[in-house]
C-alpha atoms as a PDB file:
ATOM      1  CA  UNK A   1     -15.297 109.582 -29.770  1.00  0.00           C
ATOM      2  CA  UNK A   2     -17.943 106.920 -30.570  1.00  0.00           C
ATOM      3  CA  UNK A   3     -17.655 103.247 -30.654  1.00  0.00           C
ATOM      4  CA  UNK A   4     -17.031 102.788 -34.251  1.00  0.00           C
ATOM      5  CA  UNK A   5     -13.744 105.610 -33.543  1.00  0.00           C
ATOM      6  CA  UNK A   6     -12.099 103.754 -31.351  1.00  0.00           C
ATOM      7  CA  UNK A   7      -8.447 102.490 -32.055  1.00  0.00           C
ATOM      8  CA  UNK A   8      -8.931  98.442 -33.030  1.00  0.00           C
ATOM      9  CA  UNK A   9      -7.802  96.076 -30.530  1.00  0.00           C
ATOM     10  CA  UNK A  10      -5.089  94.511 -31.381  1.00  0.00           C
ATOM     11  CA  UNK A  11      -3.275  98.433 -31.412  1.00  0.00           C
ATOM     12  CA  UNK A  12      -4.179  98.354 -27.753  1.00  0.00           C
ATOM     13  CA  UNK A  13      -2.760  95.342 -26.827  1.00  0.00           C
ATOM     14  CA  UNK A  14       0.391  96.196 -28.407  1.00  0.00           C
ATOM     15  CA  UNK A  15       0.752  99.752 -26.897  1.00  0.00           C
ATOM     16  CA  UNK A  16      -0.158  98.192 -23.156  1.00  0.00           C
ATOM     17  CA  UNK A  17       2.155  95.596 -23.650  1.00  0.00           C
ATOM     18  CA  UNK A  18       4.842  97.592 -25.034  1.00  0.00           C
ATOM     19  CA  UNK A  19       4.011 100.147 -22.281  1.00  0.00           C
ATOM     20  CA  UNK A  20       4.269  98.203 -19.594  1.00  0.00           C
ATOM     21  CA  UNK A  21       7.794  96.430 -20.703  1.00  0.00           C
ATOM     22  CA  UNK A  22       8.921  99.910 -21.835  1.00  0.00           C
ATOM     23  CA  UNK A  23      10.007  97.274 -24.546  1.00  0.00           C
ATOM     24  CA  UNK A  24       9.008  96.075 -28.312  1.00  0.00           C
ATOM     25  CA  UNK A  25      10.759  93.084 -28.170  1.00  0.00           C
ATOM     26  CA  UNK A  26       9.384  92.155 -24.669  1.00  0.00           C
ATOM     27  CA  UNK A  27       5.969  92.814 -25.689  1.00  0.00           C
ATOM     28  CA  UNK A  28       6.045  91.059 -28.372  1.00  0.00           C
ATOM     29  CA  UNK A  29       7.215  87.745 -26.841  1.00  0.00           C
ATOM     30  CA  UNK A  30       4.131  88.265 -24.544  1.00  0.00           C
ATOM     31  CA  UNK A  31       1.689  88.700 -27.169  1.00  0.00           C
ATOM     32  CA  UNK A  32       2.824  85.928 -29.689  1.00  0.00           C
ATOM     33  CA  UNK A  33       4.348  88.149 -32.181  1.00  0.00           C
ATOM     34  CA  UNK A  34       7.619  90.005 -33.451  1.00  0.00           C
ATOM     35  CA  UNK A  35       9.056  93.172 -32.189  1.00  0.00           C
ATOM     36  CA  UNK A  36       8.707  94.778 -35.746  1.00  0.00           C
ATOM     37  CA  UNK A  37       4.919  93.958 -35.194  1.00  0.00           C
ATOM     38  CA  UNK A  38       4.056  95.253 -32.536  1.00  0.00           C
ATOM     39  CA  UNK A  39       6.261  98.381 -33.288  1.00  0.00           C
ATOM     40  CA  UNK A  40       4.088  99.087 -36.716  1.00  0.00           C
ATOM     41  CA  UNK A  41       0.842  98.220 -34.470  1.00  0.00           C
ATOM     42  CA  UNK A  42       1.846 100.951 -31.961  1.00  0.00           C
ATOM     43  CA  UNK A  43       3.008 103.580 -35.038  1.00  0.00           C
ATOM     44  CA  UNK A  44      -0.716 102.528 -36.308  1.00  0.00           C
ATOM     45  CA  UNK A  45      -1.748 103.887 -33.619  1.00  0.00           C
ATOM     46  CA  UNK A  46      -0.069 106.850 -32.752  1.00  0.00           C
ATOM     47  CA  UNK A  47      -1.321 107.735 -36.646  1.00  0.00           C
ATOM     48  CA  UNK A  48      -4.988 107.007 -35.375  1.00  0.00           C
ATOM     49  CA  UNK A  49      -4.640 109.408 -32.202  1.00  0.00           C
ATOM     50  CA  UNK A  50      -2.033 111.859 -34.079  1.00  0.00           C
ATOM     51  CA  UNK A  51      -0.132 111.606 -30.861  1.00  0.00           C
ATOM     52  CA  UNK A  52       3.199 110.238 -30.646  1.00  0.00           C
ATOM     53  CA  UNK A  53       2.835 107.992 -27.160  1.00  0.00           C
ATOM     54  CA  UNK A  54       6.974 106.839 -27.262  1.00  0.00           C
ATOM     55  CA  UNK A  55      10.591 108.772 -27.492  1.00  0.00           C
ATOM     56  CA  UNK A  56      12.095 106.476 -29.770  1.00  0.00           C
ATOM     57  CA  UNK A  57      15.976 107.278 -28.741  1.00  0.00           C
ATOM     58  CA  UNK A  58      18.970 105.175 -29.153  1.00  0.00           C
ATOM     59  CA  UNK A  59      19.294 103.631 -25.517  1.00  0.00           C
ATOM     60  CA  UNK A  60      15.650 102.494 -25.777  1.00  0.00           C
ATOM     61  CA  UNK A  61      12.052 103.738 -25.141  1.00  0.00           C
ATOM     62  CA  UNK A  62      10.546 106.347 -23.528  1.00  0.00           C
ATOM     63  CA  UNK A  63       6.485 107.326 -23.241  1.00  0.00           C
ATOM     64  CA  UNK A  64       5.692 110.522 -23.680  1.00  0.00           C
ATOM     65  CA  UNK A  65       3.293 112.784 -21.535  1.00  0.00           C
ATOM     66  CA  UNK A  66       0.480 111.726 -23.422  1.00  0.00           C
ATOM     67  CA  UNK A  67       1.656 107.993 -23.539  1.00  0.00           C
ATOM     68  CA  UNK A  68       1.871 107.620 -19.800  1.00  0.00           C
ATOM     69  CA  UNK A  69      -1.502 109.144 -19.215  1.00  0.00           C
ATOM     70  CA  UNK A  70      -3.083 106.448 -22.347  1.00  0.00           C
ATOM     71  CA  UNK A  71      -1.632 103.616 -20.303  1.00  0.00           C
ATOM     72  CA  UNK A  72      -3.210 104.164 -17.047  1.00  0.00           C
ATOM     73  CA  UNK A  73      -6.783 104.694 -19.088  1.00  0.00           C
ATOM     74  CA  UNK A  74      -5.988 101.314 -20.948  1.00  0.00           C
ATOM     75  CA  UNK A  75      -4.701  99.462 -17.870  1.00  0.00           C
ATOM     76  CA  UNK A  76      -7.932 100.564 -15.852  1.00  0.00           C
ATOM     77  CA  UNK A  77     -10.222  99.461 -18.869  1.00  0.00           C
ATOM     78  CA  UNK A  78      -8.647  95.989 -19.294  1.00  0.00           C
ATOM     79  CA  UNK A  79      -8.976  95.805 -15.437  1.00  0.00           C
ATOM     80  CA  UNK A  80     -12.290  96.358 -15.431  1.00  0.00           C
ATOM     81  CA  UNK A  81     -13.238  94.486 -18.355  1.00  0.00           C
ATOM     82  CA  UNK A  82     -11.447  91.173 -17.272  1.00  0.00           C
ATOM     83  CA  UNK A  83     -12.566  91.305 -13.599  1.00  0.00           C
ATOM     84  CA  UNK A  84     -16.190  91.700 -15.259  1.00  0.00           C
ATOM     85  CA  UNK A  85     -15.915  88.436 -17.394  1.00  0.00           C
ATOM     86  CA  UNK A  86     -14.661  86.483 -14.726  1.00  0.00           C
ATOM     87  CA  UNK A  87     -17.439  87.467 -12.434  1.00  0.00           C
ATOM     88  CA  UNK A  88     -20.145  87.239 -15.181  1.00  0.00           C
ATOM     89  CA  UNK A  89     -18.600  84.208 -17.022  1.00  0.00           C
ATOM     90  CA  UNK A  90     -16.545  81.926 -14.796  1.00  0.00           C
ATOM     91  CA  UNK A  91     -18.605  82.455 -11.331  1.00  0.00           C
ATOM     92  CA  UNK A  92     -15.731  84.313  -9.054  1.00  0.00           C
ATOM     93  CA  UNK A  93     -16.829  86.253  -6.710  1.00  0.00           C
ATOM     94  CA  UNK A  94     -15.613  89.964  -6.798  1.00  0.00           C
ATOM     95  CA  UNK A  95     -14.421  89.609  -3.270  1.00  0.00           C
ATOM     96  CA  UNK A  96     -12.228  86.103  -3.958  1.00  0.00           C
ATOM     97  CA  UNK A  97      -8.779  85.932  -4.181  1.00  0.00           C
ATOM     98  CA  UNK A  98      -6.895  82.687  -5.213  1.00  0.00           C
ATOM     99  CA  UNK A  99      -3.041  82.616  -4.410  1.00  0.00           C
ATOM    100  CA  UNK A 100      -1.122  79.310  -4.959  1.00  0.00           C
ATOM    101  CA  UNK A 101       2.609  79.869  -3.263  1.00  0.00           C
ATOM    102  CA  UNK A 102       5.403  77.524  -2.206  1.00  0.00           C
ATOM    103  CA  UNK A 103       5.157  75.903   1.138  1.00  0.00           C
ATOM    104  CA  UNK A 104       8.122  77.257   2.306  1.00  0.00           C
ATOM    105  CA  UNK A 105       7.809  80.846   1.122  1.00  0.00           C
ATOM    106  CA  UNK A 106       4.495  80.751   2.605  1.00  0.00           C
ATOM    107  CA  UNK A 107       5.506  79.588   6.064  1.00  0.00           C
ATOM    108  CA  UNK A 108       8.653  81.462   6.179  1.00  0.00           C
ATOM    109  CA  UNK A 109       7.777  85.067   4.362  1.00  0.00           C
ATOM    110  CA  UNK A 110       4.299  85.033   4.077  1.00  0.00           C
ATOM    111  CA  UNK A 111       2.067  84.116   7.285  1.00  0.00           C
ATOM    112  CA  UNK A 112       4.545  86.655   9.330  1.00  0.00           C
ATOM    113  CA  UNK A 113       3.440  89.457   7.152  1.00  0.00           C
ATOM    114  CA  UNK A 114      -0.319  88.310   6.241  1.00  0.00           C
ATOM    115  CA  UNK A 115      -2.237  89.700   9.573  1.00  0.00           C
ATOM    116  CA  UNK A 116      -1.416  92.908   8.638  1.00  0.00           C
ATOM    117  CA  UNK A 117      -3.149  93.018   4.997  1.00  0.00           C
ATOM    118  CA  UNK A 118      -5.880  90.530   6.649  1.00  0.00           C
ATOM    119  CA  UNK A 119      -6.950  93.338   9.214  1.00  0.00           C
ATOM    120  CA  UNK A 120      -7.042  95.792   6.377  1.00  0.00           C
ATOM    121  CA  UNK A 121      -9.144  94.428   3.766  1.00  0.00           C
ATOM    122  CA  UNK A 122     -11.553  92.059   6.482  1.00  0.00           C
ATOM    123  CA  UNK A 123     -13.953  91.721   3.732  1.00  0.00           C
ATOM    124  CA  UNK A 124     -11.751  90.198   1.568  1.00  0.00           C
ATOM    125  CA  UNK A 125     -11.824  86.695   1.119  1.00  0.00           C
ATOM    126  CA  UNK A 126      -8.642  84.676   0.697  1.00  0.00           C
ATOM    127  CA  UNK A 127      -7.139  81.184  -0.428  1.00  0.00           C
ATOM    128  CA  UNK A 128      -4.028  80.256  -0.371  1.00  0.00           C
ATOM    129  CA  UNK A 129      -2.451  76.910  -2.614  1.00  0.00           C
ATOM    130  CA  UNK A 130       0.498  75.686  -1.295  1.00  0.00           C
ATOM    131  CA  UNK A 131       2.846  73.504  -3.512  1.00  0.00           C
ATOM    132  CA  UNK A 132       6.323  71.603  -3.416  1.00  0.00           C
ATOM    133  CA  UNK A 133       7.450  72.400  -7.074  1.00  0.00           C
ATOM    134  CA  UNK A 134       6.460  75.502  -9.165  1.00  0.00           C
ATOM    135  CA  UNK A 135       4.584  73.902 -12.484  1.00  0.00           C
ATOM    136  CA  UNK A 136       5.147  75.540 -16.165  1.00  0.00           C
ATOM    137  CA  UNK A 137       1.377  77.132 -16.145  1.00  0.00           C
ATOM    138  CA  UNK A 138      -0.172  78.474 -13.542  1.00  0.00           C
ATOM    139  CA  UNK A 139      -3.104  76.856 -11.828  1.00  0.00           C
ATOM    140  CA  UNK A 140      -5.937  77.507 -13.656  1.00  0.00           C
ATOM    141  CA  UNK A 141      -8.063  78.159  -9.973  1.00  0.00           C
ATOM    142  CA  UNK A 142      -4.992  80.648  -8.962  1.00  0.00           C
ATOM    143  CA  UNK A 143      -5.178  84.399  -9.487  1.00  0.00           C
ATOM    144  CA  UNK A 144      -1.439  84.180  -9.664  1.00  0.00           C
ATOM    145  CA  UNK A 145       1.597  82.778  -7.903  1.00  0.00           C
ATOM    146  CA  UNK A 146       4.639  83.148  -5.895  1.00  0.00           C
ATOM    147  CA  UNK A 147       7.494  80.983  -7.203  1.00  0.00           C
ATOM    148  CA  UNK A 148      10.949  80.294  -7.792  1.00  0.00           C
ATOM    149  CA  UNK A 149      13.517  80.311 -10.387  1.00  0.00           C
ATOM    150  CA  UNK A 150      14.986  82.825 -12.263  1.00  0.00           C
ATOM    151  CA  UNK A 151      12.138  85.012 -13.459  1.00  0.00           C
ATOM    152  CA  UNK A 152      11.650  83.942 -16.981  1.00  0.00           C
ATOM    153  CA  UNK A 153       8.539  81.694 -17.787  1.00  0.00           C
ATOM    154  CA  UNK A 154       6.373  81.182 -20.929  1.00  0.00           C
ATOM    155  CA  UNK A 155       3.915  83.733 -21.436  1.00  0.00           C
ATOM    156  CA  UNK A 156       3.917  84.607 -17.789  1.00  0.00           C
ATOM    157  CA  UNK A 157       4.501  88.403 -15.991  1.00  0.00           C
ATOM    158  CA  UNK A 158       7.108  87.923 -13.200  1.00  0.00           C
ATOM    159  CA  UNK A 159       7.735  91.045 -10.560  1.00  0.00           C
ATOM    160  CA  UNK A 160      10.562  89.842  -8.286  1.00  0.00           C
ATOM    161  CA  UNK A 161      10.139  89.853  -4.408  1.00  0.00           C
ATOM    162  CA  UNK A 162      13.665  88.672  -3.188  1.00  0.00           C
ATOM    163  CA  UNK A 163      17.114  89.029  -4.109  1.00  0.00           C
ATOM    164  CA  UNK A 164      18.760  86.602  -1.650  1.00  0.00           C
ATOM    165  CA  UNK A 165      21.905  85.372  -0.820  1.00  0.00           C
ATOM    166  CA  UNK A 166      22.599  81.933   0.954  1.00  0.00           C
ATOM    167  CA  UNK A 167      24.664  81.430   4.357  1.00  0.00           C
ATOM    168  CA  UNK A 168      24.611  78.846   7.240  1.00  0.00           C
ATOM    169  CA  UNK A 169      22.717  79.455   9.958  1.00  0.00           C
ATOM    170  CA  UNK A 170      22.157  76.992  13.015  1.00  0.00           C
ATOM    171  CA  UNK A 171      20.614  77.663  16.426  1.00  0.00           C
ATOM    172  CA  UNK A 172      22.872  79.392  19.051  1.00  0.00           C
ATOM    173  CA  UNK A 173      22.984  76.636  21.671  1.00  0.00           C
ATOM    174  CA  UNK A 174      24.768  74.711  18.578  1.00  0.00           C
ATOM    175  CA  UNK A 175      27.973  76.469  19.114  1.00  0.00           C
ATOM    176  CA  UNK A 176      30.677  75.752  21.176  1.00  0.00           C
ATOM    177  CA  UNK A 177      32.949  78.434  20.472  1.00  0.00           C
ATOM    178  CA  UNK A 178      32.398  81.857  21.237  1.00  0.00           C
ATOM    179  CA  UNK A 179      34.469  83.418  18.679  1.00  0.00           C
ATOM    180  CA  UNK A 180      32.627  84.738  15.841  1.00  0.00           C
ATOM    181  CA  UNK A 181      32.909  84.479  12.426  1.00  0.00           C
ATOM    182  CA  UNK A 182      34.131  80.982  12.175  1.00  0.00           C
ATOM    183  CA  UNK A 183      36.129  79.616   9.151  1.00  0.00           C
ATOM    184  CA  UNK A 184      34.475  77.283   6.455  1.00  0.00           C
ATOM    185  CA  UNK A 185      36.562  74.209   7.473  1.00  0.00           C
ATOM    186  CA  UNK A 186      34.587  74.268  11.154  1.00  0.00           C
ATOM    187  CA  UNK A 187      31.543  72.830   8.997  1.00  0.00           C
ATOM    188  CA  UNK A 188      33.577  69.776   8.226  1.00  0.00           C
ATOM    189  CA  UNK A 189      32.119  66.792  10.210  1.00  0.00           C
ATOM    190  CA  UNK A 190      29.083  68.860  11.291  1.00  0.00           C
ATOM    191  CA  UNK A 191      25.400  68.219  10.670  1.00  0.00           C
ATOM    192  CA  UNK A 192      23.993  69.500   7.604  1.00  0.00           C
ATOM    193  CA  UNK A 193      20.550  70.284   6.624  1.00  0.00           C
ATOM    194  CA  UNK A 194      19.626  70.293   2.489  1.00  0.00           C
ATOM    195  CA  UNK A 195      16.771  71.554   0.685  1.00  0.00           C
ATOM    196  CA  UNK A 196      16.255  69.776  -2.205  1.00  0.00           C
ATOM    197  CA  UNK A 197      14.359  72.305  -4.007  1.00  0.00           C
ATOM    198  CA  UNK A 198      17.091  74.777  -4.965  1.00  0.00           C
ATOM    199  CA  UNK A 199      19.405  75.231  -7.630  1.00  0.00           C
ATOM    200  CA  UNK A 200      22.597  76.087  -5.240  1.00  0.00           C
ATOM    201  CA  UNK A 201      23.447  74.121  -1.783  1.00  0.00           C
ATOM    202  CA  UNK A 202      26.409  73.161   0.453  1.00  0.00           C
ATOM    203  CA  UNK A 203      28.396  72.708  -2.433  1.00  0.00           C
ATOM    204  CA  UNK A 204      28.132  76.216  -4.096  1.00  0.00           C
ATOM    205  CA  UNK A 205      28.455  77.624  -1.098  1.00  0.00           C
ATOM    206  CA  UNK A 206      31.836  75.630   0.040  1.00  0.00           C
ATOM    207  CA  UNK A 207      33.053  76.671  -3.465  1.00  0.00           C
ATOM    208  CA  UNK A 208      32.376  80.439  -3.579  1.00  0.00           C
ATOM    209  CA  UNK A 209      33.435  80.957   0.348  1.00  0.00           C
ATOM    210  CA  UNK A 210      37.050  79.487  -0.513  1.00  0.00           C
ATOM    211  CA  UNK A 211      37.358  76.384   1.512  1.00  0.00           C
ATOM    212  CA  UNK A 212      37.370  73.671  -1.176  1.00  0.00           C
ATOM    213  CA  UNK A 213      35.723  70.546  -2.529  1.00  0.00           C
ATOM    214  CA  UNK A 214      32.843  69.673  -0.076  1.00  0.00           C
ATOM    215  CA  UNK A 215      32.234  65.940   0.842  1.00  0.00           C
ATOM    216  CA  UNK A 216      28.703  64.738   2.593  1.00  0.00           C
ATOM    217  CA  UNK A 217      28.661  64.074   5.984  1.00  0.00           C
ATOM    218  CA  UNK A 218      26.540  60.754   6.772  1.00  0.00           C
ATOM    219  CA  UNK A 219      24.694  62.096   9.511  1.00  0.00           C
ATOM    220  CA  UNK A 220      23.069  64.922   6.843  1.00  0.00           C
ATOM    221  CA  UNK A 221      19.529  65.359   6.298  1.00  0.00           C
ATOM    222  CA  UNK A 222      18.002  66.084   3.141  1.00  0.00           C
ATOM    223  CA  UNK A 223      14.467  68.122   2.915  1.00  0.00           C
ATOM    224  CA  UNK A 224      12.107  68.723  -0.273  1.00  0.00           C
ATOM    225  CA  UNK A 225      10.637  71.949   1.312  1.00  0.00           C
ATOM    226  CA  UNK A 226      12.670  74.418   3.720  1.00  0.00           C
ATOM    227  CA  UNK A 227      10.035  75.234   6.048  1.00  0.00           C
ATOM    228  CA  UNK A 228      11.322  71.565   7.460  1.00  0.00           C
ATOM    229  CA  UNK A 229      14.681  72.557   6.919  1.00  0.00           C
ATOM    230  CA  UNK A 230      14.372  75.995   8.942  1.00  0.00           C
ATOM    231  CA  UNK A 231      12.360  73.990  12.060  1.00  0.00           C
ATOM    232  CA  UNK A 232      15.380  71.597  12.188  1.00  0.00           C
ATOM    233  CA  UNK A 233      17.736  74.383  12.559  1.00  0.00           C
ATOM    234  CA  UNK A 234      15.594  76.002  15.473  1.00  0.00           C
ATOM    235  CA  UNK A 235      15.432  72.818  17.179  1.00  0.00           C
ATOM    236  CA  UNK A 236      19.453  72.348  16.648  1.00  0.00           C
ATOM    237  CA  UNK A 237      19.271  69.496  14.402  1.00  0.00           C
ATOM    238  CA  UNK A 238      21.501  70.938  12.644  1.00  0.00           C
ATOM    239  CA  UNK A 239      23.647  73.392   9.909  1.00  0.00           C
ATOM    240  CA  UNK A 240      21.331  75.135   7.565  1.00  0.00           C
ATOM    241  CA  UNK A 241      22.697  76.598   4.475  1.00  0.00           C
ATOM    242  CA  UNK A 242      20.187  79.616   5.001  1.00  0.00           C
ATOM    243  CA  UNK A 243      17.947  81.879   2.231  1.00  0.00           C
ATOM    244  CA  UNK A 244      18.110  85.635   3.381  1.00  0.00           C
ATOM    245  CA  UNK A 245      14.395  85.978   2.640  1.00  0.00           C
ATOM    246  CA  UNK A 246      13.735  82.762   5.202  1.00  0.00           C
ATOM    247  CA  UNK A 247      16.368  83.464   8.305  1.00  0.00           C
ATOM    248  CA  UNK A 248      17.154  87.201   8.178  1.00  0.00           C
ATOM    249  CA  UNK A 249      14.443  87.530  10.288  1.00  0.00           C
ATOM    250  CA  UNK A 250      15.137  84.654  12.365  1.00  0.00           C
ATOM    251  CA  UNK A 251      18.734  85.713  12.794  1.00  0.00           C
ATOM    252  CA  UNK A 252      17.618  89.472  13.600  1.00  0.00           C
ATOM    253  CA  UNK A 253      15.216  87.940  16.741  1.00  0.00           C
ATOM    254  CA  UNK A 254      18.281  85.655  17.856  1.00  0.00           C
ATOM    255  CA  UNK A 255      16.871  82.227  17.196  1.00  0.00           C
ATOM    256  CA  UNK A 256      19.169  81.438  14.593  1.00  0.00           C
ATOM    257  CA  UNK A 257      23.097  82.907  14.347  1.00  0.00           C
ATOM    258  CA  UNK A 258      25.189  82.830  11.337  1.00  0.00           C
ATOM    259  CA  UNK A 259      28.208  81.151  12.366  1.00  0.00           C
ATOM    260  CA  UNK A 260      31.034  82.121   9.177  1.00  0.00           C
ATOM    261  CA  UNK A 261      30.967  85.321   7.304  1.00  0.00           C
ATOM    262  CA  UNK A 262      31.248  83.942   3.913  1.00  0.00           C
ATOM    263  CA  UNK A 263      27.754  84.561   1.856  1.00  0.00           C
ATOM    264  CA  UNK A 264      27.055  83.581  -1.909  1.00  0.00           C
ATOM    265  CA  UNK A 265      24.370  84.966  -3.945  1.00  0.00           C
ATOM    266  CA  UNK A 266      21.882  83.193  -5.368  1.00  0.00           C
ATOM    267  CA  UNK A 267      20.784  82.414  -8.848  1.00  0.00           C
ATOM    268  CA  UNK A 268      17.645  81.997  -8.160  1.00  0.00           C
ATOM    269  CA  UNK A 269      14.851  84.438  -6.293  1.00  0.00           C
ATOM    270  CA  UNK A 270      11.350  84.151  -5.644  1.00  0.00           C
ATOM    271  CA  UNK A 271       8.432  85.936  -8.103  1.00  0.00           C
ATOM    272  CA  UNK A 272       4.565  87.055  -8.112  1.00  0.00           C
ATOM    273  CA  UNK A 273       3.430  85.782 -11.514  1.00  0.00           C
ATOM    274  CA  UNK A 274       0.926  86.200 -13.366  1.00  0.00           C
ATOM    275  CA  UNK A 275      -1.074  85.353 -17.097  1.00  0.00           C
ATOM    276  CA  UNK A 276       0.684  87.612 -19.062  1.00  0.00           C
ATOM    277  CA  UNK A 277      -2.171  89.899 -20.863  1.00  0.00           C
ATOM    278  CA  UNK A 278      -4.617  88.899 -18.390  1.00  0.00           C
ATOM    279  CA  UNK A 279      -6.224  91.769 -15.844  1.00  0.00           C
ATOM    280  CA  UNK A 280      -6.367  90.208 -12.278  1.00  0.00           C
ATOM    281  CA  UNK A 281      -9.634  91.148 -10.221  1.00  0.00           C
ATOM    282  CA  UNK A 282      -9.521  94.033  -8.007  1.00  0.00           C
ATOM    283  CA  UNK A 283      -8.862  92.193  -4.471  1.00  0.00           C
ATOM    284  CA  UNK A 284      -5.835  90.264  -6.026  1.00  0.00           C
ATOM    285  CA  UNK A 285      -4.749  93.315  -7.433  1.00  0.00           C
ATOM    286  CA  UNK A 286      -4.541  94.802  -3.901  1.00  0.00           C
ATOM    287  CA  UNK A 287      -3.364  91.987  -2.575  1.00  0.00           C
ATOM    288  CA  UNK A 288      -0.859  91.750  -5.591  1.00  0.00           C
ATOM    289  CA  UNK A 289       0.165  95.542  -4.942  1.00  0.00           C
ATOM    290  CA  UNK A 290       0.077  94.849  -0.787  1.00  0.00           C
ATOM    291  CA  UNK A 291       2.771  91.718  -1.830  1.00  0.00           C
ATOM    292  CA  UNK A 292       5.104  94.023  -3.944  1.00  0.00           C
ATOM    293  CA  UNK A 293       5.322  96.851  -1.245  1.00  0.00           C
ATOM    294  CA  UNK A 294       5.998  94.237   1.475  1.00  0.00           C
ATOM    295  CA  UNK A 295       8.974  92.678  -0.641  1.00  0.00           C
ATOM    296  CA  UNK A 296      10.335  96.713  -1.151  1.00  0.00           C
ATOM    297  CA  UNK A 297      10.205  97.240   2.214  1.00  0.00           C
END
């Protein structure tokens, strides 16, 4: 196939997108456009190849043999054509890779995991942004981000890394009794530590474990980030109303316990996102890929 043969464009796009969300309507709202557009650019196309590349079937989508093997061409042309503008055009070096992440996720999740990719990639150079409060865009010196909220953003690709659930937590020398789980109402009076930053707190979790309206104790402390909040409750400052992703591990070592039973889920979880459209580099794509195996594990 020559130059001149090859599908136009904006077909491409469309397929990839459409591809990737296994979705018209998804696609579209990434590129701009309506579902019935992209679905008459990807019919355009199939008419170009004479290949059908979906199983259009009631419950949804489906790519065909010849579908799935046209996406991983396209995805590893778009790779390599964005990673070679940004090296030729905007000065990054191919070994680079930007990451701007939440304080607290990177404290708490993060650095315990990060040797390990480090000491497999030791050519790969690495920066890390930390932030209070996830902006609409992403930094324009990022790669991509770690944030959260509930996974739906503006003309951004979100691939979830936690599906937590929230719980006190406090550090074992805390507790006086020995007796374990320990009702709701033993909270009352106690210390309690906030984080500002999230959309559920004491007061969801009061609600959904059963024990009633919750009143603030004066002696409560209030943090914006809750990589404070979680060295408060290791120094036993205090009741933490705990984030799976944060304290599981911290509970599994022993340096925090979970003192009542009752856990809520959250609305919220945290995300890698990226540009929608946009092909990352190859190092943040392994680091990207190295961040989404960690979170399955």
């Amino acid at each position: 196939m020559t130059f001149r043969q090859l599908p136009p464009l904006g077909m491409l796009r469309s397929f990839e997108a459409a591809a990737r969300h296994i979705s018209f309507a998804r696609a579209g709202a990434e590129l701009g456009v309506t579902a019935a557009a992209v679905s008459q650019q990807v019919k355009a196309l199939e008419d170009h190849l004479g290949r059908a590349l979906f199983h259009r079937r009631p419950q949804g989508l489906a790519l065909t043999e010849s579908g799935l093997s046209y996406l991983t061409v396209l995805r590893d042309a778009f790779d390599r054509l964005g990673a070679g503008t940004e090296e030729l055009f905007h000065g990054r070096s191919g070994s680079d890779v930007s990451v701007r992440v939440t304080a607290g996720f990177a404290h708490l999740w993060l650095m315990p995991r990060l040797s390990r990719f480090l000491a497999s990639h030791p050519d790969l150079r690495l920066r890390l942004l930390t932030t209070l409060w996830t902006p609409l865009e992403i930094d324009s010196e990022a790669d991509f981000e770690i944030r959260c909220g509930i996974g739906s953003w503006p003309q951004l690709t979100a691939y979830p890394l936690t599906r937590d659930r929230l719980f006190p937590v406090c550090a074992p020398g805390l507790l006086t009794e020995t007796t374990r789980p320990l009702p709701p109402a033993y909270l009352a009076g106690q210390r309690l530590i906030h984080v500002a930053s999230f959309a559920e707190g004491w007061v969801d979790w009061f609600r959904g474990a059963g024990a009633g309206a919750f009143e603030a104790n004066p002696g409560d402390i209030v943090f914006d980030t809750a990589s404070l909040a979680v060295d408060l409750a290791l120094a036993g400052g205090g009741f933490l109303l705990g984030r799976s992703c944060f304290v599981d591990r911290l509970v599994a070592q022993g340096r925090l316990v979970a003192p009542c039973a009752a856990k809520i889920k959250s609305s919220e979880a945290f995300y890698l996102v990226e540009r929608a459209g946009e092909r990352l580099p190859p190092p943040a794509r392994l680091f990207r890929d190295w961040v989404l195996a960690e979170a399955a594990a």
